[in-house]
Protein backbone atom coordinates (compact mmCIF):
# COMPACT_ATOMS: atom_id res chain seq x y z
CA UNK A 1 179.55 -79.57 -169.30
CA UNK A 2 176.15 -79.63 -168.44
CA UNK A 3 174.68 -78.03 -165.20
CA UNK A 4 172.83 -78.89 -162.22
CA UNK A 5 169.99 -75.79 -162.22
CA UNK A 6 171.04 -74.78 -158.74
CA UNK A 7 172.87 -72.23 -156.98
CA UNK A 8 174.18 -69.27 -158.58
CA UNK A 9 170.58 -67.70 -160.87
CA UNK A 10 173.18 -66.08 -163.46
CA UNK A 11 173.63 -68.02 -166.96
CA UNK A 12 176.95 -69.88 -166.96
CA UNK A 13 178.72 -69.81 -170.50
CA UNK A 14 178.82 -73.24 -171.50
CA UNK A 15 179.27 -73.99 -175.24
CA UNK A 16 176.65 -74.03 -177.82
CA UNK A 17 177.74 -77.00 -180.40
CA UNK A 18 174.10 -77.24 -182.18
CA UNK A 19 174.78 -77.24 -185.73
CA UNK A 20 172.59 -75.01 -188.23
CA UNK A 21 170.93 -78.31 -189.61
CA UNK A 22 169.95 -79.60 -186.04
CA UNK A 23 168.74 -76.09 -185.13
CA UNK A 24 166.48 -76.31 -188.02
CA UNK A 25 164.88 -79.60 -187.51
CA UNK A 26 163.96 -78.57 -184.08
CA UNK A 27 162.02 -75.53 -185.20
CA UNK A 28 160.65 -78.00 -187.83
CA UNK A 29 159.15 -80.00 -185.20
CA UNK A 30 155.61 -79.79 -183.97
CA UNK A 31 155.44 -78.79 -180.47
CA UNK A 32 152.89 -81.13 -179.59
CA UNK A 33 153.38 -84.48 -181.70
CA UNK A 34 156.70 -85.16 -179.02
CA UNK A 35 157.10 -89.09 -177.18
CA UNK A 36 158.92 -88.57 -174.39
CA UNK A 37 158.59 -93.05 -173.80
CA UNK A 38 156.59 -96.03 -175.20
CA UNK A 39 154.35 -97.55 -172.31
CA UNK A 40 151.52 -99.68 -171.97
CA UNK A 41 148.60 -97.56 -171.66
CA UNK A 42 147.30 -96.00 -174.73
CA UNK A 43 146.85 -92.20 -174.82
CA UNK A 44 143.32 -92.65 -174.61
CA UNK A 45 142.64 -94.64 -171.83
CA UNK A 46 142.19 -93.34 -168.60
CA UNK A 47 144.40 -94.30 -165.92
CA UNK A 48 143.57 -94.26 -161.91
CA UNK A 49 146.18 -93.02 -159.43
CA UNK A 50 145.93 -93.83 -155.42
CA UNK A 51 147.71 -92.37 -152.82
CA UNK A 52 146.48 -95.47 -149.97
CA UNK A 53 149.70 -95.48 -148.46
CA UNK A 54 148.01 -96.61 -145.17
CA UNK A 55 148.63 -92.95 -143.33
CA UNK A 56 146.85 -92.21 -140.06
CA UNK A 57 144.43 -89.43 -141.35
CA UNK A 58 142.06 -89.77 -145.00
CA UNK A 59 144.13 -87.66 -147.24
CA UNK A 60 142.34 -85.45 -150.17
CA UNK A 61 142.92 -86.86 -154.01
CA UNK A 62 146.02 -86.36 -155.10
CA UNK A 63 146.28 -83.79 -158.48
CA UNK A 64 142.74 -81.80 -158.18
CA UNK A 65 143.54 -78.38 -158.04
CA UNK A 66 140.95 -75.69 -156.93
CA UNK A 67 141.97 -73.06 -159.13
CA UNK A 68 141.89 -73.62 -162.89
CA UNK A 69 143.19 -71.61 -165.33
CA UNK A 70 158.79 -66.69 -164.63
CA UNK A 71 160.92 -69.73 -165.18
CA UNK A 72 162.43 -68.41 -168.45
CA UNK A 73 160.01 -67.47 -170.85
CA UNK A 74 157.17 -68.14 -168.08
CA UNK A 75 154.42 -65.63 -166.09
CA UNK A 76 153.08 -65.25 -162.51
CA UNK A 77 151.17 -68.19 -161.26
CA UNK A 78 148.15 -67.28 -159.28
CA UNK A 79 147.91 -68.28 -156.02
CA UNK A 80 146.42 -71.92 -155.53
CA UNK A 81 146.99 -72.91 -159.52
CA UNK A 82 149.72 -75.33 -158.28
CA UNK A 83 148.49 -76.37 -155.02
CA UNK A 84 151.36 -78.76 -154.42
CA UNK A 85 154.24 -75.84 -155.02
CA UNK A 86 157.07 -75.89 -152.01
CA UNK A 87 160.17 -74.09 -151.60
CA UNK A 88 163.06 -75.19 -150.20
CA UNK A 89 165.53 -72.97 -147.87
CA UNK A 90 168.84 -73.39 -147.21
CA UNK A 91 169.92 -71.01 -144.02
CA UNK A 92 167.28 -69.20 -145.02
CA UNK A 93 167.20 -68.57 -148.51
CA UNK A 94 165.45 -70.39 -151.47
CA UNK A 95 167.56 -73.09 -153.23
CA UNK A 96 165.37 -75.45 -154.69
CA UNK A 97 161.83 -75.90 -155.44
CA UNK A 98 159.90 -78.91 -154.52
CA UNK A 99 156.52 -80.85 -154.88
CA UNK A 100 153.62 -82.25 -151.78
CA UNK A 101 153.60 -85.94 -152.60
CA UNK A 102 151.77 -86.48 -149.16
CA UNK A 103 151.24 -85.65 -146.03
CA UNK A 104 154.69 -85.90 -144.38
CA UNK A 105 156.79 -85.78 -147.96
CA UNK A 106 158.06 -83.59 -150.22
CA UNK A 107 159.71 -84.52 -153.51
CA UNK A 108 162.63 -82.64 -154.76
CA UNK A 109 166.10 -82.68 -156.42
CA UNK A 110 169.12 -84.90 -154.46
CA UNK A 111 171.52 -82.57 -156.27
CA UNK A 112 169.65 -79.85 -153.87
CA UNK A 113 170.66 -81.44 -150.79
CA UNK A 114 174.56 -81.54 -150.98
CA UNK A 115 175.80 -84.03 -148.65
CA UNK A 116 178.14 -81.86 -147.07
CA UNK A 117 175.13 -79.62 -145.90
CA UNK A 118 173.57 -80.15 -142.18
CA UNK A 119 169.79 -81.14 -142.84
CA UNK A 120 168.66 -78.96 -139.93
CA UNK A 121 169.97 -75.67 -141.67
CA UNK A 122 166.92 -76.88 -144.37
CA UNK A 123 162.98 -75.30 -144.11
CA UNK A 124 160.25 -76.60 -146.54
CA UNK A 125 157.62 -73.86 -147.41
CA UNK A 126 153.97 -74.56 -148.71
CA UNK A 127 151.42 -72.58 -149.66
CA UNK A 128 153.84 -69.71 -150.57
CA UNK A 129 153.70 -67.66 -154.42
CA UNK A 130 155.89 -64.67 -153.43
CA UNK A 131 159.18 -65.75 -151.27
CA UNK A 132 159.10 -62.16 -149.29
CA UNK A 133 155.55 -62.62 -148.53
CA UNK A 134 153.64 -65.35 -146.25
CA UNK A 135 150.26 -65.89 -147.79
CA UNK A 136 146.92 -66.88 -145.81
CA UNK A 137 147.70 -70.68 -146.47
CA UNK A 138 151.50 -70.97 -146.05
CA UNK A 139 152.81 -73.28 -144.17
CA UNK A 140 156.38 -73.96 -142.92
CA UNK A 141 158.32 -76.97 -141.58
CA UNK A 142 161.32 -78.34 -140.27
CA UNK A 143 163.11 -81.24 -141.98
CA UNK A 144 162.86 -84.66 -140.02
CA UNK A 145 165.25 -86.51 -142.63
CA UNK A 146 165.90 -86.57 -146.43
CA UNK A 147 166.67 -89.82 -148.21
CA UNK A 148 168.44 -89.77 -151.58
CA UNK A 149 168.14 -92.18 -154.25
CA UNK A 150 170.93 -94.66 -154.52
CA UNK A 151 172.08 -94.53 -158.08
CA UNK A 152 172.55 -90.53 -157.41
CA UNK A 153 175.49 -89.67 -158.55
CA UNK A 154 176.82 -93.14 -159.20
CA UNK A 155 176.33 -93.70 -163.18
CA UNK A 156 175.78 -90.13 -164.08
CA UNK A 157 177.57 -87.08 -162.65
CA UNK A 158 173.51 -85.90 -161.76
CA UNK A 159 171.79 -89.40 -162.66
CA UNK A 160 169.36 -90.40 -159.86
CA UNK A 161 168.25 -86.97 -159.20
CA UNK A 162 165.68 -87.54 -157.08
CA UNK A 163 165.09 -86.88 -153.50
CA UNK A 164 162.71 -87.70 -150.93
CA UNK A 165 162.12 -85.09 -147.43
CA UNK A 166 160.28 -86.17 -144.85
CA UNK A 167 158.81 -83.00 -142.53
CA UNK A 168 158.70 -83.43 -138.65
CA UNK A 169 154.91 -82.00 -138.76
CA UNK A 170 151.98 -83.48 -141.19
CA UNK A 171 151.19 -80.82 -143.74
CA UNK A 172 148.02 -79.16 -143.14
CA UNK A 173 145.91 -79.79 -146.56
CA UNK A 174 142.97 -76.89 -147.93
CA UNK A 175 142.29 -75.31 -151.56
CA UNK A 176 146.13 -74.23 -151.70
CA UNK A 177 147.74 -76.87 -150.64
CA UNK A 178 147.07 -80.50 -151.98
CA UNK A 179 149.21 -83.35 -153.05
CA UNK A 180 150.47 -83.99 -156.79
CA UNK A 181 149.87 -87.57 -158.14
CA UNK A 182 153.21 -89.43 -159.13
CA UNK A 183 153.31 -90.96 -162.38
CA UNK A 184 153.02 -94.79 -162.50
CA UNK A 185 155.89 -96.89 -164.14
CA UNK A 186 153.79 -98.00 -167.01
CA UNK A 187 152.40 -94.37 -167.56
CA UNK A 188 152.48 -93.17 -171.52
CA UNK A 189 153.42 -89.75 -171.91
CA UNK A 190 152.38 -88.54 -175.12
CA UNK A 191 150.54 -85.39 -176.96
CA UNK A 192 150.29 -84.31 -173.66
CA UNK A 193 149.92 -80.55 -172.04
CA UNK A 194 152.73 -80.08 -169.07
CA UNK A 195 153.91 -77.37 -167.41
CA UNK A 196 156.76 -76.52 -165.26
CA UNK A 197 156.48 -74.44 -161.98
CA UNK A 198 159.13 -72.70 -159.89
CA UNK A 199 161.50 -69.15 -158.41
CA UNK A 200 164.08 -69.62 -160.94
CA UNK A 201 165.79 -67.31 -163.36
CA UNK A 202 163.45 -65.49 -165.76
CA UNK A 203 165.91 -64.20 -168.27
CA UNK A 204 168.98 -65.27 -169.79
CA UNK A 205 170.69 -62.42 -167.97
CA UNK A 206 170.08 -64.01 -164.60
CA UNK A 207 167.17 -61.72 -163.28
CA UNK A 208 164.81 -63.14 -160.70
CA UNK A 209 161.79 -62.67 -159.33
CA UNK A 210 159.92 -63.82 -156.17
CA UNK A 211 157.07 -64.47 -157.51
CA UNK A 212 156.12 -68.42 -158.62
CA UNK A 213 157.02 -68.64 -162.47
CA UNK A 214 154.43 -71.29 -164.57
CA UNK A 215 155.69 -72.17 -168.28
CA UNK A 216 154.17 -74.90 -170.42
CA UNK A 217 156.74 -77.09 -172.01
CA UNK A 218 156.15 -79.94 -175.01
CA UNK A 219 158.19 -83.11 -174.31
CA UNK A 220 161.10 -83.59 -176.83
CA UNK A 221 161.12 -87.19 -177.66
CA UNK A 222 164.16 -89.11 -175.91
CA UNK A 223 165.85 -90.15 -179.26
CA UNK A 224 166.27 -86.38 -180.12
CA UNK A 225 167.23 -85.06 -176.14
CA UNK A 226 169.90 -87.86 -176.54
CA UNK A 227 171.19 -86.20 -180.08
CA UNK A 228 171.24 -82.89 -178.24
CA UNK A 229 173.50 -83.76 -175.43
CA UNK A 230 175.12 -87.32 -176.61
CA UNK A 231 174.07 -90.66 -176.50
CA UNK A 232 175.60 -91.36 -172.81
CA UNK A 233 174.36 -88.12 -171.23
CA UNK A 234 170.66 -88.89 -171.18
CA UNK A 235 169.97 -92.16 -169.14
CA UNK A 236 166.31 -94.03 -169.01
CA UNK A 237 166.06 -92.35 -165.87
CA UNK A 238 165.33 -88.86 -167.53
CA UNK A 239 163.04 -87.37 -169.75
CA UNK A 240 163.30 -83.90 -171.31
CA UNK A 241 161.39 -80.90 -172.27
CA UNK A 242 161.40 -77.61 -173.82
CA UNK A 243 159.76 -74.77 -175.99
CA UNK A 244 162.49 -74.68 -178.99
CA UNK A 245 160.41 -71.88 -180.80
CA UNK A 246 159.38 -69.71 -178.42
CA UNK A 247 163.01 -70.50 -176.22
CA UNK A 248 161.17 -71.18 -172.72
CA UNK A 249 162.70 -73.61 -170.61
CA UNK A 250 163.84 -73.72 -166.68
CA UNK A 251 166.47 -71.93 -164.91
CA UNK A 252 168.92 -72.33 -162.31
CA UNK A 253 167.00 -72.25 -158.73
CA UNK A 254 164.20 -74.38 -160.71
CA UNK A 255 166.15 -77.38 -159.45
CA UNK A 256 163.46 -79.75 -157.10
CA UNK A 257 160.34 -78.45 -159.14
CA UNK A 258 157.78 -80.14 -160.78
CA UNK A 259 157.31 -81.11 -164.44
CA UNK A 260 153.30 -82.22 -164.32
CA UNK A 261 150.58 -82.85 -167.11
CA UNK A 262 146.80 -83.61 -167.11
CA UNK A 263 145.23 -86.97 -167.23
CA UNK A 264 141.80 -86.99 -167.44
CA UNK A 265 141.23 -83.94 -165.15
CA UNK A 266 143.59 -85.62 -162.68
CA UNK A 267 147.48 -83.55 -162.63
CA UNK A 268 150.15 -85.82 -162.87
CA UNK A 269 154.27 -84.93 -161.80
CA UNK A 270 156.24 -86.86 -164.64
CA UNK A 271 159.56 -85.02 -163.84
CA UNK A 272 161.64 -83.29 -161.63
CA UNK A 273 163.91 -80.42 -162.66
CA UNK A 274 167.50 -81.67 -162.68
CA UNK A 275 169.89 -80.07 -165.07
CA UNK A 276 170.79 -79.00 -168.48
CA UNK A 277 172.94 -76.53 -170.49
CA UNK A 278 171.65 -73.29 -168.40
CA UNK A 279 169.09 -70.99 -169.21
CA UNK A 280 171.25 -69.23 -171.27
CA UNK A 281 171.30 -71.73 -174.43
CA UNK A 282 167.40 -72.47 -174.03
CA UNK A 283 167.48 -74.16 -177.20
CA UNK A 284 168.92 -76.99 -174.89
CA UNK A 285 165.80 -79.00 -173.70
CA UNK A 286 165.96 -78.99 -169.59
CA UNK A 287 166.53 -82.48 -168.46
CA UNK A 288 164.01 -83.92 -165.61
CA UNK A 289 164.24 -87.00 -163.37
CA UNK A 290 161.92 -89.29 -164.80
CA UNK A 291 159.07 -89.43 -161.79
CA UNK A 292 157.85 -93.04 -163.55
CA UNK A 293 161.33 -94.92 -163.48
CA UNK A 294 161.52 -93.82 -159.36
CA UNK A 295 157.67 -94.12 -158.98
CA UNK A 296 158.36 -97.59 -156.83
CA UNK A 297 161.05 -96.31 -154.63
CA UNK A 298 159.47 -93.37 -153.90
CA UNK A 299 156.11 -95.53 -152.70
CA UNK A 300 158.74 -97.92 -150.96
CA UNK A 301 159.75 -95.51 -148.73
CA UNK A 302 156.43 -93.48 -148.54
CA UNK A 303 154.46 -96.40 -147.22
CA UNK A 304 157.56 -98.05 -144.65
CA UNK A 305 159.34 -95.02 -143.35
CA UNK A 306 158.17 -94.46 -139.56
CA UNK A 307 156.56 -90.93 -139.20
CA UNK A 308 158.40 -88.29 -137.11
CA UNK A 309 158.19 -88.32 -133.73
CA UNK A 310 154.93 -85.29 -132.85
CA UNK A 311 156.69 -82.52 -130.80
CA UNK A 312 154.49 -80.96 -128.02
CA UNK A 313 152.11 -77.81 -129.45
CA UNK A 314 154.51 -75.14 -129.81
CA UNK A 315 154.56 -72.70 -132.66
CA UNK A 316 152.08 -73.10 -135.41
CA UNK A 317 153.54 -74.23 -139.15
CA UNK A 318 151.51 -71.04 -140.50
CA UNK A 319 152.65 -68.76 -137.65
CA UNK A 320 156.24 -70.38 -138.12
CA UNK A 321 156.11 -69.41 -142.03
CA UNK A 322 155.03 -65.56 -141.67
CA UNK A 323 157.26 -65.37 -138.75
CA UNK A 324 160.19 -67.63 -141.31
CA UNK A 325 159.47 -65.52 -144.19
CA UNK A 326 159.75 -61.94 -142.68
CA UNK A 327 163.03 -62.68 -141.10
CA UNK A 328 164.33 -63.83 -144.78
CA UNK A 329 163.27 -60.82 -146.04
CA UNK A 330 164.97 -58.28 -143.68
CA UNK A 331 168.10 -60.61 -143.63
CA UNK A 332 168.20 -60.52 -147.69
CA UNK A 333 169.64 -56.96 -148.23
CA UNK A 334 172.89 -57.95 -145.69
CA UNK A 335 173.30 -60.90 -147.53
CA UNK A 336 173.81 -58.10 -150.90
């Protein structure tokens, strides 16, 4: 059965039913030459994403990171190298990762926020590389609601993976914290460099660490994902990818995160981390909620969703993160 990547950061022990033959085509393939779908656009040609949603205050261009250049298999990300990076906390303690889509929203994982969980006992961090440690530009904030897709759950056990979480305070933008573009439905994804970000595992053994992982990962062409895992496990609402050869992929508590490539100079999120066979059978591509197939719903709601109501000046988001983050840290070894 396959996994959500949430929860528990230890391997489970699923079965490995790859046969020898399979195994060998995939080390046959060239990491590069993958289709994850057939669109319009060629590879080529350059394509132009806007984030005029009609909000209140100009809002920088979405994708243009600042700084150029361990999910399993992956390294330390330096600090401001994904500029649209969040965390999310339940009572306290990172569950989920996350991605700034604008000013009031962050993109994640509906499998992250469990229905039977109270929203209020969720925090959204930004601007944060090491969980134990607030950085100059971290910023934290309150949930104001969190609307799940409405095919979650209902033709897949984790189809419709996709979440949108509205904060009650707008997210204060600089070098280290900027908004990711979302991938257009028509949007070709092909020969393309990507890269997933996140606090998951970092070994098959289940060790962590709190510092943001980065690993790039080739798309694996749908055909083959759906050979992998069977023909009515991977819907069109999914894409998948993976590093067969050198057996990166992402982990449990990668859930939320962002799958994003380059276009043209301009990052792009294609996918969301959703689920797959664990991190302990990485020749198992991970599975991502395709950001194109939700690209309109996730405008939809973007652009006609009333912003929170403004509570009076009270505690700072950046104050509120150090303040957040330093609690979490002297309330981890109880939790042991």
């Amino acid at each position: 059965m396959a996994t959500a990547l949430t929860g528990p950061r230890t391997g489970p022990g699923e079965s490995w039913p790859t046969t020898p033959s399979l195994l060998l085509l995939l080390f046959l393939l060239p990491p590069t030459q993958v289709e994850a779908t057939a669109h319009r656009h060629p590879a080529s040609e350059e394509v132009a994403f806007s984030r005029d949603v009609g909000r209140t205050s100009p809002s920088p261009a979405c994708g243009q990171r600042h700084v150029q250049g361990k999910i399993l298999g992956g390294v330390d990300a330096l600090e401001g190298k994904w500029p649209w990076q969040a965390s999310v906390h339940f009572v306290g303690f990172h569950i989920c990762g996350g991605s700034i889509i604008d000013e009031y929203w962050i993109l994640s994982a509906a499998h992250c926020f469990d229905r039977n969980r109270n929203t209020e006992a969720f925090d959204m961090y930004v601007g944060l590389v090491d969980l134990n440690v607030a950085g100059n530009h971290t910023q934290w904030f309150e949930v104001n609601r969190v609307i799940i897709h409405p095919t979650y759950e209902l033709y897949h056990p984790v189809g419709g993976d996709i979440a949108l979480v509205q904060v009650k305070t707008r997210i204060v933008f600089s070098d280290s914290v900027l908004p990711i573009c979302i991938a257009p439905p028509d949007l070709t994804l092909w020969n393309l460099s990507c890269w997933a970000t996140g606090w998951g595992s970092i070994s098959r053994k289940g060790d962590t660490s709190n510092k943001l992982q980065e690993v790039q990962l080739p798309l694996v062409p749908f055909h083959l994902c759906r050979l992998l895992y069977g023909q009515t496990d991977i819907l069109p609402d999914m894409l998948c990818a993976g590093n067969f050869k050198d057996m990166k992929s992402a982990c449990e508590g990668d859930s939320g995160g962002p799958l994003v490539c380059e276009f043209d100079r301009t990052w792009v999120q294609i996918g969301v981390v959703s689920w797959g066979q664990g991190c302990a059978y990485p020749m198992y591509p991970t599975v991502f909620a395709r950001v194109s197939f939700f690209s309109k719903w996730i405008h939809h709601h973007i652009e006609n969703t009333p912003l929170p109501l403004q509570p009076l000046p009270a505690l700072s988001s950046t104050l509120g993160a150090i303040i957040s983050v330093l609690m979490t840290s002297l309330a981890a070894p109880s939790m042991l």
